[in-house]
Protein backbone atom coordinates (compact mmCIF):
# COMPACT_ATOMS: atom_id res chain seq x y z
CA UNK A 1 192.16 -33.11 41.11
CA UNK A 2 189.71 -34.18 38.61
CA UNK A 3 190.21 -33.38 35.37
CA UNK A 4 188.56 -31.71 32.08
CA UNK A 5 186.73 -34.96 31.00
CA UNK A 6 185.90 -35.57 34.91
CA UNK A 7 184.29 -32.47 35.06
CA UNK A 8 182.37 -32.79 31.88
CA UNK A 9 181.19 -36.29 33.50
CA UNK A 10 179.91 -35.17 36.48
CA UNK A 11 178.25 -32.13 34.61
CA UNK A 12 176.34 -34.84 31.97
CA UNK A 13 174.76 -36.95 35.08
CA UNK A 14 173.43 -33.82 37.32
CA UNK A 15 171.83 -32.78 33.80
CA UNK A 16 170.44 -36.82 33.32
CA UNK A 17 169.42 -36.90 36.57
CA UNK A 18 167.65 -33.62 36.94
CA UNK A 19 166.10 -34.45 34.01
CA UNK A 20 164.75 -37.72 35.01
CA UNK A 21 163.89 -36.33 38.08
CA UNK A 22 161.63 -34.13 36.17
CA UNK A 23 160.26 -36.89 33.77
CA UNK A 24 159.40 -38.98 36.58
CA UNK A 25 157.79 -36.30 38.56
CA UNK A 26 155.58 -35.79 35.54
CA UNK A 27 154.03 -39.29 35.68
CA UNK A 28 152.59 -39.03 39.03
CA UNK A 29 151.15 -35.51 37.97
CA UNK A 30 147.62 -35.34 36.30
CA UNK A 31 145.30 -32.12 35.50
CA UNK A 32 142.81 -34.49 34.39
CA UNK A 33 139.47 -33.07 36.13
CA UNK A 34 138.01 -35.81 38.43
CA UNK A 35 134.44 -37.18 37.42
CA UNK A 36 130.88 -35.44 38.56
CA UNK A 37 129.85 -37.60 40.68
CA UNK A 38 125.83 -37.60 40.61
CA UNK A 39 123.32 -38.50 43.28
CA UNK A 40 119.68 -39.88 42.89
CA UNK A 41 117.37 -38.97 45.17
CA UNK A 42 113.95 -40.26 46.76
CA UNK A 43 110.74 -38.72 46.41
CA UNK A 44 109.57 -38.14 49.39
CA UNK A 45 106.92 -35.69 49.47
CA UNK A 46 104.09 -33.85 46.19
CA UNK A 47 103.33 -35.38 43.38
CA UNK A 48 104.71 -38.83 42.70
CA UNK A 49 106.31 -39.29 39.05
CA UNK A 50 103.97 -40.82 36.31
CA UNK A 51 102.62 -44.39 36.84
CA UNK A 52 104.13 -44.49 40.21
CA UNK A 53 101.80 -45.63 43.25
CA UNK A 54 102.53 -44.83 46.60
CA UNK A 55 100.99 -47.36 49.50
CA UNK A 56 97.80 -46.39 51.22
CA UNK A 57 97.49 -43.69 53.79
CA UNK A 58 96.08 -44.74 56.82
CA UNK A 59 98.03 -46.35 60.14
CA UNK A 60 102.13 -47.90 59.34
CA UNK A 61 101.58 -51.50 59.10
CA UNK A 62 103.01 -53.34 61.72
CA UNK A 63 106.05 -54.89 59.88
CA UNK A 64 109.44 -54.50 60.15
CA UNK A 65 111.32 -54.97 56.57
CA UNK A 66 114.99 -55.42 55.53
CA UNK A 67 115.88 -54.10 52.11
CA UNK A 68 118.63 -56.59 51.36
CA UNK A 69 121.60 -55.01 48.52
CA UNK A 70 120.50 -55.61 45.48
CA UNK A 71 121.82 -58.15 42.85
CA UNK A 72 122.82 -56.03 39.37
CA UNK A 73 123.08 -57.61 36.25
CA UNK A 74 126.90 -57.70 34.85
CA UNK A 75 127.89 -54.63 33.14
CA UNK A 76 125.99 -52.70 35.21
CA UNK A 77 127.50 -53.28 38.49
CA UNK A 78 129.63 -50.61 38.92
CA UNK A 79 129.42 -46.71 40.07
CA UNK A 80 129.38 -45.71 36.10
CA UNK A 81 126.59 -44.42 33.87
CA UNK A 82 125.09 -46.29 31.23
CA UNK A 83 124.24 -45.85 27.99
CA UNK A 84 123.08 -48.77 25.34
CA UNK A 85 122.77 -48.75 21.95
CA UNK A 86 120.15 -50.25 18.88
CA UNK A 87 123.12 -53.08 18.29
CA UNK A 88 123.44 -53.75 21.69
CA UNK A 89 126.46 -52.32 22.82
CA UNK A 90 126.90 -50.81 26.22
CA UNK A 91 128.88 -47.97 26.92
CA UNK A 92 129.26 -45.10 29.90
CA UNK A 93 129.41 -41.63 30.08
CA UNK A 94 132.54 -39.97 30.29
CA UNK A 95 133.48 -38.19 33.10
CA UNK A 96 130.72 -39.26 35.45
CA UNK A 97 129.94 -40.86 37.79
CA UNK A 98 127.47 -42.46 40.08
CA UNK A 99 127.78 -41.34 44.34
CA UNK A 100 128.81 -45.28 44.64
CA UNK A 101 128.60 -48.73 43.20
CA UNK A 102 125.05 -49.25 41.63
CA UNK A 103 123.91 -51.66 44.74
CA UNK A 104 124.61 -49.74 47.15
CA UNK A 105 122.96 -46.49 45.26
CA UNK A 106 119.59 -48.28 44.86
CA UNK A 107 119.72 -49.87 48.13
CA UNK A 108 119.86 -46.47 50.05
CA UNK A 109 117.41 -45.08 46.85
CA UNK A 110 114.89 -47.78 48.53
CA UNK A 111 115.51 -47.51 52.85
CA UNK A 112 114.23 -43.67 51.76
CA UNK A 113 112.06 -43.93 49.33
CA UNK A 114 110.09 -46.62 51.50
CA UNK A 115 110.42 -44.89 54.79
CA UNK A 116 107.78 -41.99 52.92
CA UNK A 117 105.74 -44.27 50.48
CA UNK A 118 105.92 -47.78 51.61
CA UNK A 119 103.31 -47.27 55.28
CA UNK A 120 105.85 -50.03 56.98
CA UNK A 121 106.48 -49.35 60.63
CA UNK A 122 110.17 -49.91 60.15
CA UNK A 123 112.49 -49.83 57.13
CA UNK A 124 116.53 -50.34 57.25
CA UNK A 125 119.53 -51.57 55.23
CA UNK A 126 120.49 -54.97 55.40
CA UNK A 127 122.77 -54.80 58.59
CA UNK A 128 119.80 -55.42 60.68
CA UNK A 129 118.11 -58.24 58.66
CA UNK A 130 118.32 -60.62 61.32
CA UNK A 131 116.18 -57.98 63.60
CA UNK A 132 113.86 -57.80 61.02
CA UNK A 133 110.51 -60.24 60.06
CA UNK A 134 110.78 -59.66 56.60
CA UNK A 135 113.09 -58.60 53.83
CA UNK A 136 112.77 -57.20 50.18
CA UNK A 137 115.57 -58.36 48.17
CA UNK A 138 116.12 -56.46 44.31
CA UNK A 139 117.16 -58.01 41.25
CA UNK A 140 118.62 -54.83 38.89
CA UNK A 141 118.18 -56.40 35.37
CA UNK A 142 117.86 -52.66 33.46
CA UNK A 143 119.14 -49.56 34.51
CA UNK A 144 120.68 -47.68 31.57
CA UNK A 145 119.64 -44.39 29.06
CA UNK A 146 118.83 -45.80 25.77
CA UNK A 147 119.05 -44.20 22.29
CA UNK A 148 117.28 -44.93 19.49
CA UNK A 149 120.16 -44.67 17.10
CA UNK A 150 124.29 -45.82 17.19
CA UNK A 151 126.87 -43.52 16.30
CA UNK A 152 128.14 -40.46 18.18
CA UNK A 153 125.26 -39.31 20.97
CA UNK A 154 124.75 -35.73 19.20
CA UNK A 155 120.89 -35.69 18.09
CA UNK A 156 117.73 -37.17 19.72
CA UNK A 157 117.98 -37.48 23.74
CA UNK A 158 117.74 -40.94 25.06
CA UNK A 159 115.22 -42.73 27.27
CA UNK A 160 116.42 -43.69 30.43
CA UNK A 161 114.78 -47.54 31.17
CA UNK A 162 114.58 -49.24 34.66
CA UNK A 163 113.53 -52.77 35.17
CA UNK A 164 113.29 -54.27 38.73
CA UNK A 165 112.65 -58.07 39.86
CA UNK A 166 112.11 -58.23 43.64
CA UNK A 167 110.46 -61.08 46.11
CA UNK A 168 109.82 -60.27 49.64
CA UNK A 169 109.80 -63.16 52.18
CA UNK A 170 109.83 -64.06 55.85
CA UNK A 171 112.93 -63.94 57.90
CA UNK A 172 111.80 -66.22 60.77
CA UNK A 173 109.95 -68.88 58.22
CA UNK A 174 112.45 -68.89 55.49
CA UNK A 175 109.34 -68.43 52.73
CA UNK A 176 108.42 -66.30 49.91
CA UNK A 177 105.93 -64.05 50.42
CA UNK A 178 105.58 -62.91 46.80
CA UNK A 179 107.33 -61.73 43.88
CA UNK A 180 106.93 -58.80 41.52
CA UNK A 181 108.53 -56.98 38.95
CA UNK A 182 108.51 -53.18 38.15
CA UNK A 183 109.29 -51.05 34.76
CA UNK A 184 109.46 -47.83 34.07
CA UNK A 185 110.56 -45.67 31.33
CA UNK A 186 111.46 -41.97 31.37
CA UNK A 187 112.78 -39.42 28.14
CA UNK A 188 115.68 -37.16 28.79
CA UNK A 189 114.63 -33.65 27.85
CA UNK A 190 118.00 -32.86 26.46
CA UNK A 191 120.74 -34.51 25.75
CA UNK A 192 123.26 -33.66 28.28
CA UNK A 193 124.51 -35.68 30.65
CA UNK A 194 122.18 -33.29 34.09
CA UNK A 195 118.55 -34.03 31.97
CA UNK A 196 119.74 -37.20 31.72
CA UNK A 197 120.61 -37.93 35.41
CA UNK A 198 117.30 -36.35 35.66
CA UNK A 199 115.22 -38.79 33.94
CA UNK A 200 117.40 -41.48 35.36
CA UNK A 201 115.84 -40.07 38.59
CA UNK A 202 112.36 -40.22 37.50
CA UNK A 203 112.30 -43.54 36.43
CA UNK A 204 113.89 -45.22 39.54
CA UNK A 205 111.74 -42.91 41.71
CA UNK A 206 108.38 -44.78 39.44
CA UNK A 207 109.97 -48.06 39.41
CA UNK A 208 110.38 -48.21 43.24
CA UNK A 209 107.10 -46.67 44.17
CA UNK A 210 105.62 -49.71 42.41
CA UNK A 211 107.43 -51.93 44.49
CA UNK A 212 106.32 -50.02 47.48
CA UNK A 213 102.73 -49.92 47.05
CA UNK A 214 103.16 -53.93 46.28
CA UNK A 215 104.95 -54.79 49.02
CA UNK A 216 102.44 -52.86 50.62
CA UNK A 217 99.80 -54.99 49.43
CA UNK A 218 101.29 -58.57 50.11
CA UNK A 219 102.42 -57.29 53.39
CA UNK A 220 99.13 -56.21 54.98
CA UNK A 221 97.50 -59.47 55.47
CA UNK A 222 101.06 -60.63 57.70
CA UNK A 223 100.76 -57.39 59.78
CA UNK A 224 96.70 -58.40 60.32
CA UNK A 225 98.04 -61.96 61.43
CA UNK A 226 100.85 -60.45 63.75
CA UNK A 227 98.34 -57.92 65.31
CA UNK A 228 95.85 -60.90 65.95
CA UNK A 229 98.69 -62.88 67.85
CA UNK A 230 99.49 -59.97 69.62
CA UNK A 231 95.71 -59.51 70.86
């Protein structure tokens, strides 16, 4: 029969052991809220933001284009939300987030935007490159909100800057077409983190339809050589 000190034993390690039970539970228990996750989103019909240029109306040229993922500068190639600083330092919103890594946001930002504004017959990701004659390929080299002073982000809204690099070339003759660049700058109304999104929105929306109505442009004397083949 166990005894007094036995007893008091056994008593001491169900107590330990519920407790670490208890502690250990505890670690793999959170009630931190997840991140907002925020989506941008193509303009696809009324009016176009400031600046931006949509392609010509008339008859889809007769091109078929690959929007290759983009390459993003380091420090911005992630699915979090930037913010820089007068002395340079980058930082990200708390809490947010964007609806995937940054390539893979502006690459589907483009396959829609293009499919309204661009006047291509054919626009896709890059999983059908090799079916298409041409692809657009995006350098990212700016995509953060900017604020005009350091120190905690409490008084004057930011401005939200985008700045694109992007070639276009020919699949089957390995050539550059051309190259262009696109910039665009839009101010947050307020400082909260949904007017920012917002302008965030506006400026990739201008930045893009640039692109589009160039691409345009240096693609419409290919799609007058492929319809003269054709004929």
């Amino acid at each position: 029969m166990m005894g007094t000190s036995g007893t008091r034993a056994a008593t001491l390690l169900l107590i330990l052991a519920w407790v670490l039970c208890g502690c250990a539970g505890s670690l793999f228990k959170t009630k931190v809220a997840p991140p907002t996750v925020y989506l941008l989103t193509a303009v696809t019909d009324g009016p176009v933001p400031s600046a931006g240029a949509a392609a010509p109306a008339g008859a889809p040229l007769t091109v078929d284009l690959a929007v290759l993922k983009p390459r993003v500068r380091p420090g911005l190639d992630n699915d979090r939300i930037a913010a820089l600083y007068p002395d340079r330092h980058l930082d990200y919103f708390a809490d947010a987030r964007w609806s995937g890594p940054l390539d893979e946001v502006i690459q589907d930002l483009v396959v829609r935007l293009f499919h309204s504004h661009a006047g291509l017959r054919n626009v896709s990701g890059d999983a059908s490159a090799f079916g298409s004659a041409y692809w657009l390929e995006i350098v990212v080299t700016d995509f953060q909100a900017e604020y005009a002073a350091n120190g905690p982000a409490g008084a004057a809204p930011p401005s939200v800057r985008v700045h694109f690099m992007a070639r276009i070339g020919s699949s089957g003759e390995r050539r550059i077409i051309a190259r262009f660049e696109a910039d665009a700058r839009q101010p947050a109304t307020a400082n909260r983190l949904s007017a920012i999104v917002d302008a965030y929105d506006r400026a990739a929306n201008q930045a893009l339809l640039q692109i589009a109505a160039d691409c345009a442009a240096a693609l419409a004397p290919e799609s007058k050589a492929l319809e003269s083949k054709a004929r």
